[in-house]
N, C-alpha and C. Protein backbone atom coordinates (compact mmCIF):
# COMPACT_ATOMS: atom_id res chain seq x y z
N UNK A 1 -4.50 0.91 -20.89
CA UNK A 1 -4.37 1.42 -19.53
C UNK A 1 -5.76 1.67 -18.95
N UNK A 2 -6.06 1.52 -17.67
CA UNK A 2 -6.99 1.79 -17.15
C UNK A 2 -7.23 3.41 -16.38
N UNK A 3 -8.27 3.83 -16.29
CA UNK A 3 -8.44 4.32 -14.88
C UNK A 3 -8.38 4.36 -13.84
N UNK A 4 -8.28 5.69 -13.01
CA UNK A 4 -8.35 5.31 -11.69
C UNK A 4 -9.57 4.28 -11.28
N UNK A 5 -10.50 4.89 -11.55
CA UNK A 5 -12.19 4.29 -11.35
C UNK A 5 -11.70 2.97 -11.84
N UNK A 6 -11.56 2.33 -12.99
CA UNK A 6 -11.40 0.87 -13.25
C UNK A 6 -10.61 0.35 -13.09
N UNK A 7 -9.37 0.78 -12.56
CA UNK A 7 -8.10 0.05 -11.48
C UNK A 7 -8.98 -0.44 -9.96
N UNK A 8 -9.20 0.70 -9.59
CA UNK A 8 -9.64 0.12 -8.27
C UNK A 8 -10.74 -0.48 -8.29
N UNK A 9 -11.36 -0.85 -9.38
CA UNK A 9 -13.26 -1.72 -9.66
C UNK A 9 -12.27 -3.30 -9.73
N UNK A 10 -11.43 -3.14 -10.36
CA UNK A 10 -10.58 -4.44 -10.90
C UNK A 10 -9.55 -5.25 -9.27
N UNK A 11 -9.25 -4.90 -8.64
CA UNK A 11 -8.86 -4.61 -7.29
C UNK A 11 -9.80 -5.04 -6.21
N UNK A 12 -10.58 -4.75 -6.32
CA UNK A 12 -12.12 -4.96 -5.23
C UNK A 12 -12.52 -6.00 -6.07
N UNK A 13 -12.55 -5.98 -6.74
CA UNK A 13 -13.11 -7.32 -7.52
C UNK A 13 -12.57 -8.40 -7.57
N UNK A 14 -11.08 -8.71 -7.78
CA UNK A 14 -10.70 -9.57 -7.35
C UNK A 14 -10.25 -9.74 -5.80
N UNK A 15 -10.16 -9.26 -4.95
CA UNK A 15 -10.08 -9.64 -3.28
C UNK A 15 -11.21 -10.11 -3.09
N UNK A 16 -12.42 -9.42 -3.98
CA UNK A 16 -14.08 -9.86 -3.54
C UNK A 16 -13.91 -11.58 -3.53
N UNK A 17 -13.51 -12.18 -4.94
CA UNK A 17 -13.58 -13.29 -5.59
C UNK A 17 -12.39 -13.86 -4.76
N UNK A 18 -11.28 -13.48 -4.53
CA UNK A 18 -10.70 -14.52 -3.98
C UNK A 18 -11.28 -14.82 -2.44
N UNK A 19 -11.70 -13.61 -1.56
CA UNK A 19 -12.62 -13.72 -0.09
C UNK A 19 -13.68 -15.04 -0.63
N UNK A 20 -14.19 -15.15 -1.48
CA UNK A 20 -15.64 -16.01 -1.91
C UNK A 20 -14.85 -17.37 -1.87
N UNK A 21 -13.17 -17.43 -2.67
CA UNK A 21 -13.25 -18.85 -3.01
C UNK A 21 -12.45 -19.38 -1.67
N UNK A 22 -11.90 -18.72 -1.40
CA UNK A 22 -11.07 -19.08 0.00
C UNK A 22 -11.81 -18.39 1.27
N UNK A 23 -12.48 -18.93 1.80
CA UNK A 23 -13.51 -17.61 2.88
C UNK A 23 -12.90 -18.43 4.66
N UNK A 24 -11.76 -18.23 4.35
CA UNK A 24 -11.50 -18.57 6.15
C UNK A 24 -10.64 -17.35 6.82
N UNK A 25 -10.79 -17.09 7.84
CA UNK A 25 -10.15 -16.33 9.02
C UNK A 25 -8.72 -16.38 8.99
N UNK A 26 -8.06 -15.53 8.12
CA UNK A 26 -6.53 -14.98 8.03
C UNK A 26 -6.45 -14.60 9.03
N UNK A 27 -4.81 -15.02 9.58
CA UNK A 27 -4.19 -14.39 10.36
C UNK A 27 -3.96 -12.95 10.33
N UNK A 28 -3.18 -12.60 9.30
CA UNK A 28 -2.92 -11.36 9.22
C UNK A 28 -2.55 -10.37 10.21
N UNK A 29 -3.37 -9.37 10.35
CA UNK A 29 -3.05 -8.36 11.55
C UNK A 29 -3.53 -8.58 13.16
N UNK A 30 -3.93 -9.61 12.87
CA UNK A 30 -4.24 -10.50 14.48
C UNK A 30 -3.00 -11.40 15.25
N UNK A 31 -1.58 -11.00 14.86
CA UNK A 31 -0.59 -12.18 15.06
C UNK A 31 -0.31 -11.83 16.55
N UNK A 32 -1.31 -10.76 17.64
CA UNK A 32 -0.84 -10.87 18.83
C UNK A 32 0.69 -9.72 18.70
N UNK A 33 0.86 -9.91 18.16
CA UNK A 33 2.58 -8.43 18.03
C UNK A 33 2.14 -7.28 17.30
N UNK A 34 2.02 -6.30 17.80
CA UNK A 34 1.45 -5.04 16.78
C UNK A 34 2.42 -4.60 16.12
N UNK A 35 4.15 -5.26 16.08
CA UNK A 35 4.81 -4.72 15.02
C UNK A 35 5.02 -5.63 14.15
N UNK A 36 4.04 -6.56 14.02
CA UNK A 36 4.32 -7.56 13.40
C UNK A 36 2.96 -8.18 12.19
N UNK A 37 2.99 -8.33 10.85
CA UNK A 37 1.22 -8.47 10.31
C UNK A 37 2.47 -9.90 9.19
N UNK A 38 1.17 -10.34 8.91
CA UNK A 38 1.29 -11.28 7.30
C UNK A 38 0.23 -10.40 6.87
N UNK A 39 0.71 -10.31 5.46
CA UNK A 39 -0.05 -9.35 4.59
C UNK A 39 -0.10 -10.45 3.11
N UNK A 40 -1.08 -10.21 2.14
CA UNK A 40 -1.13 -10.44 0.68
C UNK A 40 -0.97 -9.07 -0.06
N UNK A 41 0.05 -9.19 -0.84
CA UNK A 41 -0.11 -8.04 -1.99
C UNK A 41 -0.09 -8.83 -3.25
N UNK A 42 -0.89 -7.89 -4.33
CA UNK A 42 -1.02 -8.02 -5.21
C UNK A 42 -0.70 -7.17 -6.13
N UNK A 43 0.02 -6.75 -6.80
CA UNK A 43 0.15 -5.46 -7.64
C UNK A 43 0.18 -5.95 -9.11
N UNK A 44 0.66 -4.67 -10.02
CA UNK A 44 1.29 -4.48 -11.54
C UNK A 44 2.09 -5.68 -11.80
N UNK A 45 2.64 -6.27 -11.14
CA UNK A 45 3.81 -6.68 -12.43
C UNK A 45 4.08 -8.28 -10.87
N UNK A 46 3.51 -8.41 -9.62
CA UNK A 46 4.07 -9.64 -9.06
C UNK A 46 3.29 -9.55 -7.77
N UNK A 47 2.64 -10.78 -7.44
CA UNK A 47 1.86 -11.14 -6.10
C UNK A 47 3.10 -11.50 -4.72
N UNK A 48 3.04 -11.36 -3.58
CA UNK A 48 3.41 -11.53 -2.43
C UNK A 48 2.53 -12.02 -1.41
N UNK A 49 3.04 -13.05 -0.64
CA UNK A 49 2.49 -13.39 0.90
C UNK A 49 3.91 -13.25 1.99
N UNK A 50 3.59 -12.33 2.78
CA UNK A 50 4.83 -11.75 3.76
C UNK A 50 4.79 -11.46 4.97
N UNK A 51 5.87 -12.04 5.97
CA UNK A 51 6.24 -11.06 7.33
C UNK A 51 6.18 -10.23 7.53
N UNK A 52 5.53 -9.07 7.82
CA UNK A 52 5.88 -7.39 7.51
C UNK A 52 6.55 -7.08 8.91
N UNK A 53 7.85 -6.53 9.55
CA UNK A 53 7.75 -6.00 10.54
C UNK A 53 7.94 -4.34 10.50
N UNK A 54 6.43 -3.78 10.97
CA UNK A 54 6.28 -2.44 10.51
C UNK A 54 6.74 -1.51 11.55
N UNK A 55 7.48 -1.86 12.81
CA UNK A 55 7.58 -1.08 13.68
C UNK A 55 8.56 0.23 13.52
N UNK A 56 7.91 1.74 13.63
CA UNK A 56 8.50 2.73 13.29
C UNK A 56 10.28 2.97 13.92
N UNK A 57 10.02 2.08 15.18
CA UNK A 57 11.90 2.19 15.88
C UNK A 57 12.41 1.12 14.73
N UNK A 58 13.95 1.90 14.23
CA UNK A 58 14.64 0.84 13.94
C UNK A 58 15.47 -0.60 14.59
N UNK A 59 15.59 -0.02 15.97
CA UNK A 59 15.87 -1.22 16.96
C UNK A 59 15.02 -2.31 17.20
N UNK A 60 13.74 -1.83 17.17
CA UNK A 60 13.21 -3.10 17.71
C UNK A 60 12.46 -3.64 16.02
N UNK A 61 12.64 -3.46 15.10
CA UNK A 61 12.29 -3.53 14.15
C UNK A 61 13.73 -4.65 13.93
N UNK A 62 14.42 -4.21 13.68
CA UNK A 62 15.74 -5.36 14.23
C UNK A 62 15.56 -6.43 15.11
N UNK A 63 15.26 -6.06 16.23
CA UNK A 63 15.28 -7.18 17.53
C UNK A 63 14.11 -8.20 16.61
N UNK A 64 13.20 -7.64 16.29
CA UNK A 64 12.40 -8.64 15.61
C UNK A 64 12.67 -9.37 13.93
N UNK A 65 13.37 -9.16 13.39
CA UNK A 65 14.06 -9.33 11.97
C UNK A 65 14.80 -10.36 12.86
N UNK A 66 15.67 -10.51 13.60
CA UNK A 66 16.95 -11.01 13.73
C UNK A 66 16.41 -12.42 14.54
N UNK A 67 15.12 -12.36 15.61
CA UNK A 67 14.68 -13.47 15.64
C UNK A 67 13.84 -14.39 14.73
N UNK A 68 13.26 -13.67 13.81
CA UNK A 68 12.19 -14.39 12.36
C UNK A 68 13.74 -14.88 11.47
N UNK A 69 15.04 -14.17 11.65
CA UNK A 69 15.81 -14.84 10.43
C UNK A 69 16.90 -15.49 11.42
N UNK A 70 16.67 -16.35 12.40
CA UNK A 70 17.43 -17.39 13.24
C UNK A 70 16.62 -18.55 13.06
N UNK A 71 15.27 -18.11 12.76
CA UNK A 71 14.46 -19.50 11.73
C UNK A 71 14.48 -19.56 10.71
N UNK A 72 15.86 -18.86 9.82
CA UNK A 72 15.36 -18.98 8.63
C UNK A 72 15.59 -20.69 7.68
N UNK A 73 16.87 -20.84 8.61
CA UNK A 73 16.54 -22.55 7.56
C UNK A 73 15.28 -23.20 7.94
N UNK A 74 14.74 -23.41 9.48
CA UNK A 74 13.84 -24.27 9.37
C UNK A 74 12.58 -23.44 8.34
N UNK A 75 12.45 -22.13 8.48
CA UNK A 75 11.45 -22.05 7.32
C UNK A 75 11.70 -22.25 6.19
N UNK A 76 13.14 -22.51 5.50
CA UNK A 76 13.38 -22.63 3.95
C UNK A 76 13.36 -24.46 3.97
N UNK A 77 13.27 -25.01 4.92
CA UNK A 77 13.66 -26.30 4.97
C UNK A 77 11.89 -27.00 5.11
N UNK A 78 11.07 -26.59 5.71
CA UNK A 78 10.19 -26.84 6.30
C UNK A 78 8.76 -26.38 5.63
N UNK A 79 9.26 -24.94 5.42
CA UNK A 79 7.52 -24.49 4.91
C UNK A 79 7.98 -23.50 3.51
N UNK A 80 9.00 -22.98 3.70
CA UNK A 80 8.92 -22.21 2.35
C UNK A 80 10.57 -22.11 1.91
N UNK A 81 10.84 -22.98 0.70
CA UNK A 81 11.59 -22.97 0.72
C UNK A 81 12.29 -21.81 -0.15
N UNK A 82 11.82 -20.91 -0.67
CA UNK A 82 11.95 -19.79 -1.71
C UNK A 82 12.08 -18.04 -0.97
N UNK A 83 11.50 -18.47 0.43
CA UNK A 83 11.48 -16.98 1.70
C UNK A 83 12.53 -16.23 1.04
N UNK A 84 12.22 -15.27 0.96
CA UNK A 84 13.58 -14.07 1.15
C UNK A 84 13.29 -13.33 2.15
N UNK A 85 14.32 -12.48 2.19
CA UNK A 85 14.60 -12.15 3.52
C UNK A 85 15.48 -10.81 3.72
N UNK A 86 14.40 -9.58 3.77
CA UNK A 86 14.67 -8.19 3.42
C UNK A 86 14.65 -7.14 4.19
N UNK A 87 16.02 -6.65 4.98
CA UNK A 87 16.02 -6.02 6.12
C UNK A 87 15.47 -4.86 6.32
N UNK A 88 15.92 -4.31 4.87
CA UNK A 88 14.94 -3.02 4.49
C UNK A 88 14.96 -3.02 3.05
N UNK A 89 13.66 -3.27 3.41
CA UNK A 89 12.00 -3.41 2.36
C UNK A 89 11.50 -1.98 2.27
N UNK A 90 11.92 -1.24 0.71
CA UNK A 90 11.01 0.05 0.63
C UNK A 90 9.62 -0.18 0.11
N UNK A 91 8.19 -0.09 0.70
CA UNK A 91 7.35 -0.10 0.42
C UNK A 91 6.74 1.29 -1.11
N UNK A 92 6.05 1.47 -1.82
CA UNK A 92 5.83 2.10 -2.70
C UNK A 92 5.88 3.88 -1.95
N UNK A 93 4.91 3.77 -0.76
CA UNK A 93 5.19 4.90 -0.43
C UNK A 93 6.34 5.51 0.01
N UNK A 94 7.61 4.70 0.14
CA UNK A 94 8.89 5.06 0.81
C UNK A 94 9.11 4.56 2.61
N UNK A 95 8.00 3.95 2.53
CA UNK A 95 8.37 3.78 4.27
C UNK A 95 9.67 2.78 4.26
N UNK A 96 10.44 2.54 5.62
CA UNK A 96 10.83 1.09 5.24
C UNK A 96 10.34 -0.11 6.17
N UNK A 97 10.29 -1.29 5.83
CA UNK A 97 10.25 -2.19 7.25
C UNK A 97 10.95 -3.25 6.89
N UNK A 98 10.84 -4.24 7.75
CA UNK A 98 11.62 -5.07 7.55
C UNK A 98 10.49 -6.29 6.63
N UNK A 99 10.82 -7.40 5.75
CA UNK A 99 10.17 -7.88 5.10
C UNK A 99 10.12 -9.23 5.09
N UNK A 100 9.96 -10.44 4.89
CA UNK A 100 10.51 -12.09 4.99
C UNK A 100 9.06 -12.41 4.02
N UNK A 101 9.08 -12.56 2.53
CA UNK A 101 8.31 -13.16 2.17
C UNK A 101 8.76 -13.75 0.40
N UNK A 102 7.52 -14.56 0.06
CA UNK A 102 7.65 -14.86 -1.01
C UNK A 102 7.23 -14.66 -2.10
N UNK A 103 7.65 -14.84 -3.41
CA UNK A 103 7.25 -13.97 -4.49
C UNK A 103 6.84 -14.65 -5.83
N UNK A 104 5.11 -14.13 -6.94
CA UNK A 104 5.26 -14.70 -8.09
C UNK A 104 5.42 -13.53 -8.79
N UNK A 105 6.24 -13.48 -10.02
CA UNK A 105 6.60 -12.31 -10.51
C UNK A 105 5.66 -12.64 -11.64
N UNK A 106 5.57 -11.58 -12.44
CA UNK A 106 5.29 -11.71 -13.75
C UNK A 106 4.03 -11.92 -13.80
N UNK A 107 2.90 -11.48 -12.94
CA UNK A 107 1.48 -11.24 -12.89
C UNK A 107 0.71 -10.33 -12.67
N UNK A 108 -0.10 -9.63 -13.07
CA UNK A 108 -1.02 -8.72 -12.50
C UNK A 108 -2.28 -8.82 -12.11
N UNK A 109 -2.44 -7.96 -11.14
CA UNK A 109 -3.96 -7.95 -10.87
C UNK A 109 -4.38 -7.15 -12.11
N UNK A 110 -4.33 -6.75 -12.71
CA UNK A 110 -5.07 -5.98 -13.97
C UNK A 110 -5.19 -7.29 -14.72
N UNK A 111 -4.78 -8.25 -14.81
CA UNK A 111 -4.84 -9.64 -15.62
C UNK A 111 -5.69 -10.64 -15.31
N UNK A 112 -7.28 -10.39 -15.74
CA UNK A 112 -8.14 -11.41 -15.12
C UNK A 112 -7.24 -13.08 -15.42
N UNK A 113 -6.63 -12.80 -15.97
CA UNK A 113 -6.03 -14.41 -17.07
C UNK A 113 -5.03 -14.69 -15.41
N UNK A 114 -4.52 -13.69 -15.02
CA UNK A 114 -3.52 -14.22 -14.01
C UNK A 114 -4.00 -14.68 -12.65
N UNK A 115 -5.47 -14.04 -12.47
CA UNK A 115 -5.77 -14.38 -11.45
C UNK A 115 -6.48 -15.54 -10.67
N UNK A 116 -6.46 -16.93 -11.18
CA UNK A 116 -6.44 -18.39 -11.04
C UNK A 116 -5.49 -18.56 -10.52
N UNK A 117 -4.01 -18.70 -11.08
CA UNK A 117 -2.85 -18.74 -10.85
C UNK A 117 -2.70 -17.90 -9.47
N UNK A 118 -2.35 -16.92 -9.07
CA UNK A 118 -2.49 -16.05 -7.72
C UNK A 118 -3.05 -16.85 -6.74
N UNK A 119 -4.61 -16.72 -7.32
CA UNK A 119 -5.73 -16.74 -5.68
C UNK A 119 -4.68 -18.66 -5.60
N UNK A 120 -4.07 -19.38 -6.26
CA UNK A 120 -3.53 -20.52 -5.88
C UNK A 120 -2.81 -20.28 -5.02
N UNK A 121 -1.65 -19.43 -5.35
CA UNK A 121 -0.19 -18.98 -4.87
C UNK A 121 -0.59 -18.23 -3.86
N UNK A 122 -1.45 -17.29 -3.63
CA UNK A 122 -1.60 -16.48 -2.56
C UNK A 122 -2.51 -17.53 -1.44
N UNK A 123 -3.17 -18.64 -1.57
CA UNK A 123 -3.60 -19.52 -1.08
C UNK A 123 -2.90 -20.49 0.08
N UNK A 124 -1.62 -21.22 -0.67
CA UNK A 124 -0.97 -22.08 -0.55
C UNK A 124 0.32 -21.24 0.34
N UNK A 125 1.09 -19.85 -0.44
CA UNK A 125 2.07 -19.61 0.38
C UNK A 125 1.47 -19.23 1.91
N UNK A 126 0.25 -18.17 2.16
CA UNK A 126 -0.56 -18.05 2.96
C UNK A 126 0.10 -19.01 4.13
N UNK A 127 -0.70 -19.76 3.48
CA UNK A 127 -0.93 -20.89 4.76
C UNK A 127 0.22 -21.53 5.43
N UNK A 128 1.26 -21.59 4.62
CA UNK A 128 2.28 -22.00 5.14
C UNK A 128 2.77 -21.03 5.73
N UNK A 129 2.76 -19.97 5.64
CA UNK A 129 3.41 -18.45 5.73
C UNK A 129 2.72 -18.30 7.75
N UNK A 130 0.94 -18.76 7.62
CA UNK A 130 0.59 -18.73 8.82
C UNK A 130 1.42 -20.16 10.00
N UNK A 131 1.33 -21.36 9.02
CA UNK A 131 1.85 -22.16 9.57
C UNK A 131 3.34 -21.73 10.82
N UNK A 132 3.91 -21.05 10.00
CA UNK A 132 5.25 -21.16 10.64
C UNK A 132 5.32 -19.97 11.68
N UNK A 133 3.93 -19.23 11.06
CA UNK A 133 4.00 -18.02 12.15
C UNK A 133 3.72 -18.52 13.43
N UNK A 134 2.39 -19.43 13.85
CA UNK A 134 1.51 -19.73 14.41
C UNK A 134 3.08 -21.18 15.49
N UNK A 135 3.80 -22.13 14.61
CA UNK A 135 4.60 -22.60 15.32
C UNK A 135 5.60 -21.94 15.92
N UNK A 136 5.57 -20.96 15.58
CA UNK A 136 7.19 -20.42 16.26
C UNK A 136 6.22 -18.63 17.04
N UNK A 137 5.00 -18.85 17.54
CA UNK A 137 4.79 -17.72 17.65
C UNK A 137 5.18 -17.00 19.21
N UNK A 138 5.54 -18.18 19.93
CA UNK A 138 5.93 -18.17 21.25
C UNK A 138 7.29 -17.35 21.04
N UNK A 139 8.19 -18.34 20.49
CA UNK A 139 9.44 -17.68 20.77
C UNK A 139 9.71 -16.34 19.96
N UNK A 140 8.77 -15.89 18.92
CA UNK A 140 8.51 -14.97 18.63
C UNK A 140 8.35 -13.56 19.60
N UNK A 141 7.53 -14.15 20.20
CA UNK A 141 6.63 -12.83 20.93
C UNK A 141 7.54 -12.61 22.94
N UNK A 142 8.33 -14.06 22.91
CA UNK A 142 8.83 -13.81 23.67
C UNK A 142 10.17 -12.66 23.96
């Protein structure tokens, strides 16, 4: 087991290394919708690239879930075919939001050995993940 101090050295260290090998301009929290981000997580036990819709109303946190999952075949058909699709997503701290992403289980960031494998997966879903944001971002935001 680690430390606090060498959990989070291990953490910064790899975002450092994956920023170095992949160094382009994520979408992320720039998608133009402030209830709306693509995020990368990485944790204990499974990596994610995801939809987050974080908006504190549950209505419009809905209104926006219900248009991202009226695309959901063309995104399972088109860019990801593995999406899930999670109305309420409890985050670690207990918040909830709504969620649409994809998953490698069975890795850690504490696992220098796993993290080749990841910076791939967090690479590749990424991009497709921006892809479909970036095509459908109109009728999105409309």
């Amino acid at each position: 087991m680690f430390s606090k101090e060498e959990a989070k050295k291990l953490r910064q260290e790899f975002w450092t290394s994956f920023g170095k090998e992949y160094p382009q301009k994520w979408l992320l929290y720039n998608t133009r919708v402030k209830e709306i981000q693509l995020k990368f997580t990485f944790e204990r036990k499974y990596a994610q690239v995801s939809i987050d819709i974080v908006a504190e109303d549950p209505l419009i946190r809905e209104y926006y879930f219900e248009k991202l999952e009226s695309l959901k075949t063309i995104l399972e058909s088109e860019y990801l075919p593995e999406a899930i699709f999670d109305r309420e997503y409890e985050l670690p701290e207990g918040k909830i939001i709504s969620r649409i992403y994809t998953q490698k289980d069975k890795v850690s960031i504490y696992n220098k050995k796993d993290w080749p494998l990841v910076k791939d997966f967090l690479y590749q879903k990424m991009t497709l993940m921006e892809e479909f944001f970036n095509d459908f971002s109109d009728f999105i935001k409309s």
